[in-house]
N, C-alpha and C. Protein backbone atom coordinates (compact mmCIF):
# COMPACT_ATOMS: atom_id res chain seq x y z
N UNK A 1 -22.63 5.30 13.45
CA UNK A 1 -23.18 4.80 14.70
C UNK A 1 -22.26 5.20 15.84
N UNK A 2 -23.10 5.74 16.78
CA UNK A 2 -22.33 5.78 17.90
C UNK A 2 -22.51 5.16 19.45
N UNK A 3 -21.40 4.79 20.70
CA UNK A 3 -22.10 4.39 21.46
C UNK A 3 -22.29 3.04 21.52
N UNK A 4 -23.27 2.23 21.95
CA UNK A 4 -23.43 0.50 21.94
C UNK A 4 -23.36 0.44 20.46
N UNK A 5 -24.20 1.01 19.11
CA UNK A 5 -24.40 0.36 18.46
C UNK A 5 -23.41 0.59 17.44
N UNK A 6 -22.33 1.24 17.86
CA UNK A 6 -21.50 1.20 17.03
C UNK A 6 -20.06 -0.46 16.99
N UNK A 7 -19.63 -0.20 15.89
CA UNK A 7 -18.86 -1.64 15.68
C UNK A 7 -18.06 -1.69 15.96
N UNK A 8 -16.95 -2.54 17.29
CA UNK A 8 -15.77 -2.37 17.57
C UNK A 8 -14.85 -2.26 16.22
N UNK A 9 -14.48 -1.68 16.11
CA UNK A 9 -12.91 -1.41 14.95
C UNK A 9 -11.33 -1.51 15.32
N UNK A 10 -10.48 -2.04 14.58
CA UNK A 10 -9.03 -1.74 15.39
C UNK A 10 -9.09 0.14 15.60
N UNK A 11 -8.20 0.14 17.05
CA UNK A 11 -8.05 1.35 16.85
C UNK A 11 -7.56 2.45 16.82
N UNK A 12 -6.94 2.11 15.36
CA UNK A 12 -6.45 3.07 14.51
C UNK A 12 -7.53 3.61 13.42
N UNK A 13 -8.37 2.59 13.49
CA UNK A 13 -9.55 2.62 12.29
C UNK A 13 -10.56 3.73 13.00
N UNK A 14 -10.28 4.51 13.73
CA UNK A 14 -11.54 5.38 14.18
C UNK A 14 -11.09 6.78 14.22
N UNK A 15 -12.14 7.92 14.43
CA UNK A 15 -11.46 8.93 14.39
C UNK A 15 -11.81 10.01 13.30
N UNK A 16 -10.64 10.38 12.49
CA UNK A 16 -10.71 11.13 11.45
C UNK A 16 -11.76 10.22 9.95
N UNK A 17 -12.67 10.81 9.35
CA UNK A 17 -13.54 9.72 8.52
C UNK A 17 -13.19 9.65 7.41
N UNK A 18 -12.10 10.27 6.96
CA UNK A 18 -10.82 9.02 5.93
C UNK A 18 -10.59 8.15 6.63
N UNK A 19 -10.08 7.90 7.78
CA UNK A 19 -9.32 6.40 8.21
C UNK A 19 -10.69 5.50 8.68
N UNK A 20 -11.68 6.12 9.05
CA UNK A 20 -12.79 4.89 9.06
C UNK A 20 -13.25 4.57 8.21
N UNK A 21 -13.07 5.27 7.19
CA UNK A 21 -13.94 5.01 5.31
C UNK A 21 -12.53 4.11 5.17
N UNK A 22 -11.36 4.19 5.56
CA UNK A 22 -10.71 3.56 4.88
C UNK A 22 -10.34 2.41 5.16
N UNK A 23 -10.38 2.34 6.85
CA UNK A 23 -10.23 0.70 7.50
C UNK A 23 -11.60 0.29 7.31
N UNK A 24 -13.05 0.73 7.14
CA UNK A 24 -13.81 -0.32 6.96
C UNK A 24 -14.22 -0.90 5.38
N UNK A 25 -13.77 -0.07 4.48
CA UNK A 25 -13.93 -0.45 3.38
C UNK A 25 -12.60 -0.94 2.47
N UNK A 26 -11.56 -0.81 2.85
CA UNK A 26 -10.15 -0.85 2.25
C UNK A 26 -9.68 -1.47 3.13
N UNK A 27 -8.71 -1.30 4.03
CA UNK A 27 -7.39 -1.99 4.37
C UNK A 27 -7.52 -3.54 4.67
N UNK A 28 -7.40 -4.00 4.06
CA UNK A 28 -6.98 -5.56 4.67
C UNK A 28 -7.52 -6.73 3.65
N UNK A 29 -8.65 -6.00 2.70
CA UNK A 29 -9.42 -6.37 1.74
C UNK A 29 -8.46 -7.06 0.57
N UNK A 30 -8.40 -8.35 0.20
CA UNK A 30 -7.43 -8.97 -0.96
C UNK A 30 -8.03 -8.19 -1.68
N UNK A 31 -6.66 -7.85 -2.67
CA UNK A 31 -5.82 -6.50 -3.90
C UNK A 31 -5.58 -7.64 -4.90
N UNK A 32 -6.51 -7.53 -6.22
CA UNK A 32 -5.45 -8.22 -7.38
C UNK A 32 -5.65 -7.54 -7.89
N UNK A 33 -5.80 -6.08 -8.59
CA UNK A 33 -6.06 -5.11 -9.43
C UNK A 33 -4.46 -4.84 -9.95
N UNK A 34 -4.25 -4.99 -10.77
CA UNK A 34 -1.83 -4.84 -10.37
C UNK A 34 -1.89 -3.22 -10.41
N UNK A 35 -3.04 -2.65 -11.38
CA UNK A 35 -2.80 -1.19 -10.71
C UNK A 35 -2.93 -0.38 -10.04
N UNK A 36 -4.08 -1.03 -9.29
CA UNK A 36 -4.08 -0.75 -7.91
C UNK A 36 -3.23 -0.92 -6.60
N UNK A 37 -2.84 -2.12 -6.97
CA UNK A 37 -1.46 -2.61 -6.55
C UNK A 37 -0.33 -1.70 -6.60
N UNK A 38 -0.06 -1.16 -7.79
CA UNK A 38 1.12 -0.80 -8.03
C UNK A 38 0.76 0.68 -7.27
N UNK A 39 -0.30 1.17 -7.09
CA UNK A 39 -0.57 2.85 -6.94
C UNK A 39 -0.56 2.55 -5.47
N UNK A 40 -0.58 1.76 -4.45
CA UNK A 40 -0.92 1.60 -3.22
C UNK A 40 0.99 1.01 -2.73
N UNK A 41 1.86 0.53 -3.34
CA UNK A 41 2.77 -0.11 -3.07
C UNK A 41 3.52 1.29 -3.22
N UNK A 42 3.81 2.49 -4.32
CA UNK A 42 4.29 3.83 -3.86
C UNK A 42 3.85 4.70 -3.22
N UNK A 43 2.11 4.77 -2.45
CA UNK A 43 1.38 5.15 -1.54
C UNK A 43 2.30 5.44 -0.61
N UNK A 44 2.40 3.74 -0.39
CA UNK A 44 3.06 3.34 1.11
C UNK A 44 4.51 4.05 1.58
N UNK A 45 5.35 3.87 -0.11
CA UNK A 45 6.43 4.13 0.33
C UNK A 45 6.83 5.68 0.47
N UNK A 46 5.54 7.05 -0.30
CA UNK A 46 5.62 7.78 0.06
C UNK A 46 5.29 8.42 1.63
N UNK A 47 4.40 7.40 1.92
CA UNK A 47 4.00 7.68 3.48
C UNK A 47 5.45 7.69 4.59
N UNK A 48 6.17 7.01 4.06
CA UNK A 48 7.43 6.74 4.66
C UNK A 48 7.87 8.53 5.55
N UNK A 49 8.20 8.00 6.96
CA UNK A 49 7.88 9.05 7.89
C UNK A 49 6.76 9.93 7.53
N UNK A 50 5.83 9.71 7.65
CA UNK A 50 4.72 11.01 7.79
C UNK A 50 3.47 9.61 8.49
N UNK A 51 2.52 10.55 8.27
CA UNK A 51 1.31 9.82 9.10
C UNK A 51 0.73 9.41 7.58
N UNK A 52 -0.44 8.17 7.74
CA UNK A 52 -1.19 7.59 6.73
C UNK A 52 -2.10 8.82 6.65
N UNK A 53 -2.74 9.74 7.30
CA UNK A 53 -3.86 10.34 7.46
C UNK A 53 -3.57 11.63 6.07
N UNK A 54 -1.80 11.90 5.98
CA UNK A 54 -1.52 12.91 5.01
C UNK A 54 -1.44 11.90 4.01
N UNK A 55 -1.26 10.50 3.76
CA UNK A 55 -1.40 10.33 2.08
C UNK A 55 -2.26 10.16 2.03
N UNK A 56 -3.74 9.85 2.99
CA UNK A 56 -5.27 9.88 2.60
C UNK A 56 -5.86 11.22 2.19
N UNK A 57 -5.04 12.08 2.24
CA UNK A 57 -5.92 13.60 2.04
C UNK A 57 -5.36 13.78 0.72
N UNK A 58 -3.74 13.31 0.25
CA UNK A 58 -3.38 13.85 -0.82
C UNK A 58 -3.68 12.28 -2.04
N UNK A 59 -4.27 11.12 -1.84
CA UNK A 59 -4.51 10.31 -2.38
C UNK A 59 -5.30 10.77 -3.72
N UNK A 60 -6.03 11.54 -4.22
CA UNK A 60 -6.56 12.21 -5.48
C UNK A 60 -5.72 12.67 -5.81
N UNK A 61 -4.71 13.64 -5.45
CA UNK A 61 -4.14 14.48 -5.83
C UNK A 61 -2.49 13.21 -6.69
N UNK A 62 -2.43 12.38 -5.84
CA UNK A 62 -1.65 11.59 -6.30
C UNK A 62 -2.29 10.82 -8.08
N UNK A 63 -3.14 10.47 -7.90
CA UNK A 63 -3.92 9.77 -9.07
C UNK A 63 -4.02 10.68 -9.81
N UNK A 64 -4.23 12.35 -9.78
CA UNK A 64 -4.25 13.48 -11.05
C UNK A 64 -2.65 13.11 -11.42
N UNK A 65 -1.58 13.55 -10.46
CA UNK A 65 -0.52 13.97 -10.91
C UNK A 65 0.30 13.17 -11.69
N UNK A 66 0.16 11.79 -11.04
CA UNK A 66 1.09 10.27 -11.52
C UNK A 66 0.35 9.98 -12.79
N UNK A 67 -1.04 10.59 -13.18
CA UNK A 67 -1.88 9.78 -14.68
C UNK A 67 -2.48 8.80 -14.27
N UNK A 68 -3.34 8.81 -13.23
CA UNK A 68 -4.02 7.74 -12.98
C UNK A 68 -3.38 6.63 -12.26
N UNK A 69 -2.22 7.01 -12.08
CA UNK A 69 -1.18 5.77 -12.03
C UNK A 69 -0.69 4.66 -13.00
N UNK A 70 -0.89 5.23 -14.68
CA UNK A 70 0.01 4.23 -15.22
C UNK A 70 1.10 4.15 -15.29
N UNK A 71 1.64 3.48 -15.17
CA UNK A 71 3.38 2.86 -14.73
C UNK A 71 3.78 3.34 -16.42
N UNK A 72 3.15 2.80 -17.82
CA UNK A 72 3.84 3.04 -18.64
C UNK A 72 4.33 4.57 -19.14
N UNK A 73 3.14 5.32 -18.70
CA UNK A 73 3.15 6.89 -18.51
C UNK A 73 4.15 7.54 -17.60
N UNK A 74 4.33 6.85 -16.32
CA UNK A 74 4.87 7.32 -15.52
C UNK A 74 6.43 7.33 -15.31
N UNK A 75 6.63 5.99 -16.21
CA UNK A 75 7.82 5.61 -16.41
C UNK A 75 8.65 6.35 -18.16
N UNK A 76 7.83 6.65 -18.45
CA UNK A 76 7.93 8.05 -19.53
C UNK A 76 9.00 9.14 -19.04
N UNK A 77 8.17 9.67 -17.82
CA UNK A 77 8.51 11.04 -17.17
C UNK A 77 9.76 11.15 -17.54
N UNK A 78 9.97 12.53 -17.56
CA UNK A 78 11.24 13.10 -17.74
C UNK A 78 11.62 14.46 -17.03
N UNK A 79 12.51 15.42 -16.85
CA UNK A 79 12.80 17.05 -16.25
C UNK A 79 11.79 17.38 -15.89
N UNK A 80 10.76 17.58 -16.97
CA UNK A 80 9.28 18.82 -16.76
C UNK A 80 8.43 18.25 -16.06
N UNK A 81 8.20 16.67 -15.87
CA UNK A 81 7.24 16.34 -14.82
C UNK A 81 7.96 16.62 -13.52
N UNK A 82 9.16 15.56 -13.46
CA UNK A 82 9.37 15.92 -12.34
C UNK A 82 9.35 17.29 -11.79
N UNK A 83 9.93 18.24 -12.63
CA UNK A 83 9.89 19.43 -11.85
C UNK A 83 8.36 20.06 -11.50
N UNK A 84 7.73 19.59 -12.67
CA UNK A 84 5.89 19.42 -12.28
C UNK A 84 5.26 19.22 -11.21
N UNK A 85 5.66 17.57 -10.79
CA UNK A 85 5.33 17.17 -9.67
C UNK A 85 5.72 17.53 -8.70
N UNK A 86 7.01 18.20 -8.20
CA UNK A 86 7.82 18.85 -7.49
C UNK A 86 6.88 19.95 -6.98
N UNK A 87 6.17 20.57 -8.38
CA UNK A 87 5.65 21.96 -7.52
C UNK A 87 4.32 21.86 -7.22
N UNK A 88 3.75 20.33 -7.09
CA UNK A 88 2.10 20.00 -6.98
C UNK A 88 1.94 20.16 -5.64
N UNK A 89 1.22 20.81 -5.30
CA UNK A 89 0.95 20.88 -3.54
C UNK A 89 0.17 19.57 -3.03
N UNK A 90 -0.54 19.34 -4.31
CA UNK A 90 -1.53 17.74 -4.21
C UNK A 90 -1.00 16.69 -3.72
N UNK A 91 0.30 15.99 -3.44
CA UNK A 91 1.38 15.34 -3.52
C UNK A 91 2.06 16.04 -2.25
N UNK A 92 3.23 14.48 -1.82
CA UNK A 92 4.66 15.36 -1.05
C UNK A 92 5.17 15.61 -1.93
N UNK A 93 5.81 16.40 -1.60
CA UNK A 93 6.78 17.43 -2.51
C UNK A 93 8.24 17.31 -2.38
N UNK A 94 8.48 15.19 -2.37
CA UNK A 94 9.91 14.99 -1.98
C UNK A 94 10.78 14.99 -3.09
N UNK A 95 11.55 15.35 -3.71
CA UNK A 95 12.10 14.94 -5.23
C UNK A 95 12.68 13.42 -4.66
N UNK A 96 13.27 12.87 -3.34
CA UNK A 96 13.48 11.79 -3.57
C UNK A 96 12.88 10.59 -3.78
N UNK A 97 11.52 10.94 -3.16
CA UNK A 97 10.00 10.05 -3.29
C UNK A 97 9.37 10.06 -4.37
N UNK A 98 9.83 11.27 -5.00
CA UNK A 98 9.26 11.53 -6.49
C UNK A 98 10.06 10.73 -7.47
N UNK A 99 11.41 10.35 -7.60
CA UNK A 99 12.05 10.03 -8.32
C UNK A 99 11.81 8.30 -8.27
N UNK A 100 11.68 8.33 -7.10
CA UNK A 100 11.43 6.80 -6.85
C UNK A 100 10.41 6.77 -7.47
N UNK A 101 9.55 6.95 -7.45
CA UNK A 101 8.09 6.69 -7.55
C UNK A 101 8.36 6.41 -9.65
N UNK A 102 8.76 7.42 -9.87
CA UNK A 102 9.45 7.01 -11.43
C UNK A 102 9.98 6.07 -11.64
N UNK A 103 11.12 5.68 -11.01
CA UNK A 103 12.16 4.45 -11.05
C UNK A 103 11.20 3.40 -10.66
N UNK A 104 10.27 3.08 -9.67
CA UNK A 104 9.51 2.23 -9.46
C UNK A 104 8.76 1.81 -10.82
N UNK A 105 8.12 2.61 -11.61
CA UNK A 105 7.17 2.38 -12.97
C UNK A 105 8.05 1.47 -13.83
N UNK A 106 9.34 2.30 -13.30
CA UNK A 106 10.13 1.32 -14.87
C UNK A 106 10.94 -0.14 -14.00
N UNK A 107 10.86 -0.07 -13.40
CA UNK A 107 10.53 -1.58 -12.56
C UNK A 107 9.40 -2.84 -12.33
N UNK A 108 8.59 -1.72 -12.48
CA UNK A 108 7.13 -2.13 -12.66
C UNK A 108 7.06 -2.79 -14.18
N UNK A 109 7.12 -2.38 -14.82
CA UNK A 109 7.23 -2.85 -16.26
C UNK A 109 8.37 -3.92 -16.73
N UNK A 110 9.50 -3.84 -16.35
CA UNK A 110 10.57 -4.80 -16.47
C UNK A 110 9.67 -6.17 -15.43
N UNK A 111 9.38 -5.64 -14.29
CA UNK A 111 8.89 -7.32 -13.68
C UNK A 111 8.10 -7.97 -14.44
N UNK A 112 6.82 -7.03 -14.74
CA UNK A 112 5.68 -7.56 -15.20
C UNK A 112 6.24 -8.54 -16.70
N UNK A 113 7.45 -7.41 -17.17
CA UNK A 113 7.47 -8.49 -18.72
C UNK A 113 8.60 -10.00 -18.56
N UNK A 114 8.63 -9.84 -17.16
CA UNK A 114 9.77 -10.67 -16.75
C UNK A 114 9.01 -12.17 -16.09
N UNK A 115 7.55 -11.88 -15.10
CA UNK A 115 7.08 -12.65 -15.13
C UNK A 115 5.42 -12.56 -15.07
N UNK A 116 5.02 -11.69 -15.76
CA UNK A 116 3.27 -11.90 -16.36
C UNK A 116 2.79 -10.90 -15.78
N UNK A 117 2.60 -10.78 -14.19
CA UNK A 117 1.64 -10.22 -13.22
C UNK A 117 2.27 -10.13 -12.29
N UNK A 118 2.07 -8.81 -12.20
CA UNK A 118 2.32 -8.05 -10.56
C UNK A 118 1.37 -8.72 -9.30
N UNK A 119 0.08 -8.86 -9.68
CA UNK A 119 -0.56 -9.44 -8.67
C UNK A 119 -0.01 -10.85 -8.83
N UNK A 120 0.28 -11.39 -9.64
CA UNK A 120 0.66 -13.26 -8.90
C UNK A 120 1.87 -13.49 -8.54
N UNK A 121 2.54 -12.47 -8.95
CA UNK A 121 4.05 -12.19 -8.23
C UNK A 121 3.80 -11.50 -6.73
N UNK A 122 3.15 -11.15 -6.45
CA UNK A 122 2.72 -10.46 -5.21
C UNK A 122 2.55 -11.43 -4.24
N UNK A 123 1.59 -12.45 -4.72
CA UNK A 123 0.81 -13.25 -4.11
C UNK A 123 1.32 -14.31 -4.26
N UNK A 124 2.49 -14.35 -4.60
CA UNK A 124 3.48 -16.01 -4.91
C UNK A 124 4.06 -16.08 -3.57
N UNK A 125 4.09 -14.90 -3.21
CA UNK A 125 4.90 -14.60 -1.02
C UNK A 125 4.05 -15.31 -0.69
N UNK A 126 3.14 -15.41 -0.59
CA UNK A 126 2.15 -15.78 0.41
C UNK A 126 1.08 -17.03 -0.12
N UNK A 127 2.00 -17.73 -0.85
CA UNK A 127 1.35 -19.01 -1.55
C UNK A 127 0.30 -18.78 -2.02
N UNK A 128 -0.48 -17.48 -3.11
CA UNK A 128 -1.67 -17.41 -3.58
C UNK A 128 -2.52 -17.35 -2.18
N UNK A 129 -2.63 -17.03 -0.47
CA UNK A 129 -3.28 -17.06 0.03
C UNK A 129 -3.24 -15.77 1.10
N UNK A 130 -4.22 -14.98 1.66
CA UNK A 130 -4.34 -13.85 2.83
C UNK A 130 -3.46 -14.87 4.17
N UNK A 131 -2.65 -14.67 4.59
CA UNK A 131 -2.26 -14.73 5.62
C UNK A 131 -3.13 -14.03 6.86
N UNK A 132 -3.59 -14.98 8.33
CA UNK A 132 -4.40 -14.10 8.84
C UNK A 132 -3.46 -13.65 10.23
N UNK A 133 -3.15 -12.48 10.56
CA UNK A 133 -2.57 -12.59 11.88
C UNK A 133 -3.35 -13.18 13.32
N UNK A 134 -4.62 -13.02 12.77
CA UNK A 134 -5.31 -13.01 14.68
C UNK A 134 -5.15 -12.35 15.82
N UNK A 135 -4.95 -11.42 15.68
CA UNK A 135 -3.91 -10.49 17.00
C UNK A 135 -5.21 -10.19 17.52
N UNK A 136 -4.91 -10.05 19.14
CA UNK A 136 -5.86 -8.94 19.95
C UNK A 136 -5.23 -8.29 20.19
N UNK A 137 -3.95 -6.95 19.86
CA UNK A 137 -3.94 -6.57 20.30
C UNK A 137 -3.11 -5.69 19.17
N UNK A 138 -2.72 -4.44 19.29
CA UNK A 138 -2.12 -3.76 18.22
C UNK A 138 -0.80 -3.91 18.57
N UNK A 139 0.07 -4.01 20.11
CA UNK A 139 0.91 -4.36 20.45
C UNK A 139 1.47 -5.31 19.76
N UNK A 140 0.68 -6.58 19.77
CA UNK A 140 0.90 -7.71 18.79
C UNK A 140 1.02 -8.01 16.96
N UNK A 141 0.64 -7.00 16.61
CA UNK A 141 1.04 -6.82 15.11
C UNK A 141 1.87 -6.78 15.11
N UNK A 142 2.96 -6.97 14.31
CA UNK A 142 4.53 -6.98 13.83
C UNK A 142 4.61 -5.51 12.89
N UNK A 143 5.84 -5.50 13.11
CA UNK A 143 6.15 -4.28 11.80
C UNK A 143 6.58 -4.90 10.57
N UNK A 144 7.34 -6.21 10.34
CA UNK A 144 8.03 -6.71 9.93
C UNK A 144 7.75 -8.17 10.02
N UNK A 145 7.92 -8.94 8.86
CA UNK A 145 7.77 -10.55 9.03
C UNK A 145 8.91 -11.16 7.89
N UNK A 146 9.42 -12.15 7.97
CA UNK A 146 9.92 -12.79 7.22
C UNK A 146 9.48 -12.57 5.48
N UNK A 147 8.06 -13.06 5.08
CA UNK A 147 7.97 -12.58 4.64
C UNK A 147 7.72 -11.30 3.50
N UNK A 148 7.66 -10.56 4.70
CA UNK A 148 8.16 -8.67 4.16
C UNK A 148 9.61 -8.91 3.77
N UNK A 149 10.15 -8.84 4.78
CA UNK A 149 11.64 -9.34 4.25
C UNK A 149 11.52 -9.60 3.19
N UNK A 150 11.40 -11.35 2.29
CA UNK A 150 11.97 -12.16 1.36
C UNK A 150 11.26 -10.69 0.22
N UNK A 151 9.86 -10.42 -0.03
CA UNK A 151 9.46 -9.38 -1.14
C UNK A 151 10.27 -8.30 -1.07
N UNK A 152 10.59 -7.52 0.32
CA UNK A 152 11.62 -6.01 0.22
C UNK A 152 13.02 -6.11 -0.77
N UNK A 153 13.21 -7.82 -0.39
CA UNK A 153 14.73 -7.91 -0.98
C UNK A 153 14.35 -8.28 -2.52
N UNK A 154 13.49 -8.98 -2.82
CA UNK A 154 13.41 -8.82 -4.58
C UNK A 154 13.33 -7.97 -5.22
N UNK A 155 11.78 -6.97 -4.19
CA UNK A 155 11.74 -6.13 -4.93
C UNK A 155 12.97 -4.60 -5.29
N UNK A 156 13.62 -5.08 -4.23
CA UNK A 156 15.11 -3.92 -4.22
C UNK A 156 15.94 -4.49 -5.45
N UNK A 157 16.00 -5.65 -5.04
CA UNK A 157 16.99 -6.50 -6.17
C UNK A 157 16.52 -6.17 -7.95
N UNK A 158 14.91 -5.79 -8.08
CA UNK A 158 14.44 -5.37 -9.29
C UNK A 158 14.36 -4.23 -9.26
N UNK A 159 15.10 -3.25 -8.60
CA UNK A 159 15.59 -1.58 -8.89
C UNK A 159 14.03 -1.03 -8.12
N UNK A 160 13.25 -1.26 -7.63
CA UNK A 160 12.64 -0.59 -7.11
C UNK A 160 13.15 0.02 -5.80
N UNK A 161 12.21 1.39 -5.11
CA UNK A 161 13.35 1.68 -4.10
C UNK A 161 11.65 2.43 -3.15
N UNK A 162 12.12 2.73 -1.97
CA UNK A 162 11.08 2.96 -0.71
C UNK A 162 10.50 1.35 -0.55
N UNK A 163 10.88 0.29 -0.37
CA UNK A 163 10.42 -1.16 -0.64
C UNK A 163 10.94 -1.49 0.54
N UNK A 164 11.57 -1.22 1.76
CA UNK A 164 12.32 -1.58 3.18
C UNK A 164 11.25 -2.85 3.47
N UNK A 165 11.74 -3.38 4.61
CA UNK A 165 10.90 -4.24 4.79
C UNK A 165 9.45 -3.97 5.75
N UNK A 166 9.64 -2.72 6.32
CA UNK A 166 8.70 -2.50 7.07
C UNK A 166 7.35 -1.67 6.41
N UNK A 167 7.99 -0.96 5.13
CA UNK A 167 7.04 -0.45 4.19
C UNK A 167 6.58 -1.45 3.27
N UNK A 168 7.27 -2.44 2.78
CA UNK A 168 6.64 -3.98 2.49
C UNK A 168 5.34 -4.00 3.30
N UNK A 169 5.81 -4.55 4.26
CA UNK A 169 4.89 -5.17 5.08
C UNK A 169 3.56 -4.28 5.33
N UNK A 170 3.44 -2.90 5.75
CA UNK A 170 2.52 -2.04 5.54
C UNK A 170 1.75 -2.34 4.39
N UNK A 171 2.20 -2.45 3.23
CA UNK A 171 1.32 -2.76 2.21
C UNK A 171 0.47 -4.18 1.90
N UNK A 172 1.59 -4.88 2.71
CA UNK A 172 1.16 -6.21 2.25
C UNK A 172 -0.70 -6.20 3.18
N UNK A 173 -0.20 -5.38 3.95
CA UNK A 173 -1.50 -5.16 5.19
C UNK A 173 -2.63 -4.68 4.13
N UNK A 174 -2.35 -3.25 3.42
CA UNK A 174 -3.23 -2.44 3.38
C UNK A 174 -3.97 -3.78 2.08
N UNK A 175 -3.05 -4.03 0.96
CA UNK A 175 -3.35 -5.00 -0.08
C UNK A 175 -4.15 -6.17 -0.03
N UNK A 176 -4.15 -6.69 1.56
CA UNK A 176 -4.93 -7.98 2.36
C UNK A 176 -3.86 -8.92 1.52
N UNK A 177 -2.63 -9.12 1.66
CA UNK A 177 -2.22 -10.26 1.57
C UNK A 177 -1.83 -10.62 3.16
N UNK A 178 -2.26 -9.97 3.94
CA UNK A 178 -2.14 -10.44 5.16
C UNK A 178 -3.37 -9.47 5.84
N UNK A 179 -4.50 -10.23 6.58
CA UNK A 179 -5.34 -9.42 7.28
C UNK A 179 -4.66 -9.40 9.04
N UNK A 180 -5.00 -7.99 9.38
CA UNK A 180 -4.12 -7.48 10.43
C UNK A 180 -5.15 -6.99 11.38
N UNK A 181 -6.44 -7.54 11.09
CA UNK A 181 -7.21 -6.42 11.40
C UNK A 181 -7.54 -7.44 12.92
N UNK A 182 -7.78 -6.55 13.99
CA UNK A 182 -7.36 -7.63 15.39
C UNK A 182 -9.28 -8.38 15.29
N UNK A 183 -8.71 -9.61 16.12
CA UNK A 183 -9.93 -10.75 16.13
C UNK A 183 -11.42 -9.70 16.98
N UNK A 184 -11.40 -8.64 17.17
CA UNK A 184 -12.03 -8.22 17.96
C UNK A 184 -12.78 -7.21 17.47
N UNK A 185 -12.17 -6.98 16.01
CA UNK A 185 -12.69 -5.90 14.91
C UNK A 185 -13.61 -6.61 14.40
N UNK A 186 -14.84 -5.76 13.67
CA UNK A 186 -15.89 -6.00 13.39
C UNK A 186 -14.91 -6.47 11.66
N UNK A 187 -14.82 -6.38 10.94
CA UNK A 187 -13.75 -6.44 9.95
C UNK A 187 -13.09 -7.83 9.68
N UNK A 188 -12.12 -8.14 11.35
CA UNK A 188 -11.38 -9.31 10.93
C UNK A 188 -12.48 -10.26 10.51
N UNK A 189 -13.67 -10.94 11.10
CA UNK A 189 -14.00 -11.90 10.44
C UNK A 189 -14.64 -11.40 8.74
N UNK A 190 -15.41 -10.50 8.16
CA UNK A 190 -15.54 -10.59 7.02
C UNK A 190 -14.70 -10.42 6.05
N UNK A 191 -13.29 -9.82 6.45
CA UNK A 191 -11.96 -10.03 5.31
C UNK A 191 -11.54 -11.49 5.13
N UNK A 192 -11.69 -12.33 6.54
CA UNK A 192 -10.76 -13.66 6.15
C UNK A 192 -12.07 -14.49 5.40
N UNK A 193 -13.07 -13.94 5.46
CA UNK A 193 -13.96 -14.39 4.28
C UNK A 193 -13.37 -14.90 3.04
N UNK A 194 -13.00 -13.03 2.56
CA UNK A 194 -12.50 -12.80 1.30
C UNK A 194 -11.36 -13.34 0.60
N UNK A 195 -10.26 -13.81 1.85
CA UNK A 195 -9.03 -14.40 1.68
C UNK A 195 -8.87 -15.62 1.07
């Protein structure tokens, strides 16, 4: 739709039609899938300096290369993937993002057997509930909240790594443990539905 009958969106959500396929159907939407979870939480931290728009183009290419994203597979890896993944054009091509992204799986697995679920460990930040910001304004979103903070520091403290607090918090967005999406978006009210 264009014009009157189209739907106000935040706007970042407009534009290129990955980021409108992806703010109107994805971002802000509560995440308990843990592997979805887990494939969207090294998303983020590969996005780290670059634009969201390049891990939306290489987002398939990530799910061929990582195995779908199982953590137990991934946390396998050894020389030949990495140097594998290294030469995938599908993917960044950081060995330090890459390595993380390994070290993350086998973090991933130590939490989970440490306490059940990635998603209720996720969602223990935020008392089992979507936090809603309400913002009008994108100015007014935070990069950073307290609790981004308290998760960046556990999850560092459990050997995971790209977890800062501001790439926290990005996810916690994209995951809907916090909807970000401003009061003025066609969006914010049917996510805090979902919350």
């Amino acid at each position: 739709m264009t014009g009157d009958d189209a739907p106000v969106r935040c706007p970042w959500g407009t534009g290129d039609p990955l980021y409108l396929a992806y703010h109107d159907a994805e971002w802000g939407v509560p995440l308990h899938d843990p592997q979805r979870l887990f494939e969207l939480l090294n998303l983020e931290g590969a996005q780290a300096g670059l634009a969201w728009i390049t891990i939306l183009r290489k987002r398939e290419g990530y799910r061929r290369a990582f195995d779908g994203w199982d953590p137990r597979r991934i946390a396998a890896y050894g020389p030949e993937d990495e140097a594998r993944l290294l030469g995938d054009a599908g993917i960044v091509r950081n060995r330090v993002k890459v390595r993380a992204t390994i070290a993350n799986a086998a973090a991933y697995l130590r939490l989970t057997d440490e306490v059940g679920s990635f998603d209720a460990y996720l969602w223990s930040f935020v008392d089992g509930t979507s936090l809603d910001g309400r913002w009008t304004s994108l100015a007014d979103v935070p990069a950073e909240t307290d609790a981004s903070h308290a998760l960046s520091r556990d999850l560092r403290r459990r050997g995971f790594s790209f977890v800062g607090p501001t790439i926290v918090y990005a996810f916690m967005q994209s995951a809907g443990v916090v909807n970000d999406h401003l009061v003025t978006c066609f969006r914010h009210a049917e996510v805090s539905r979902l919350g």
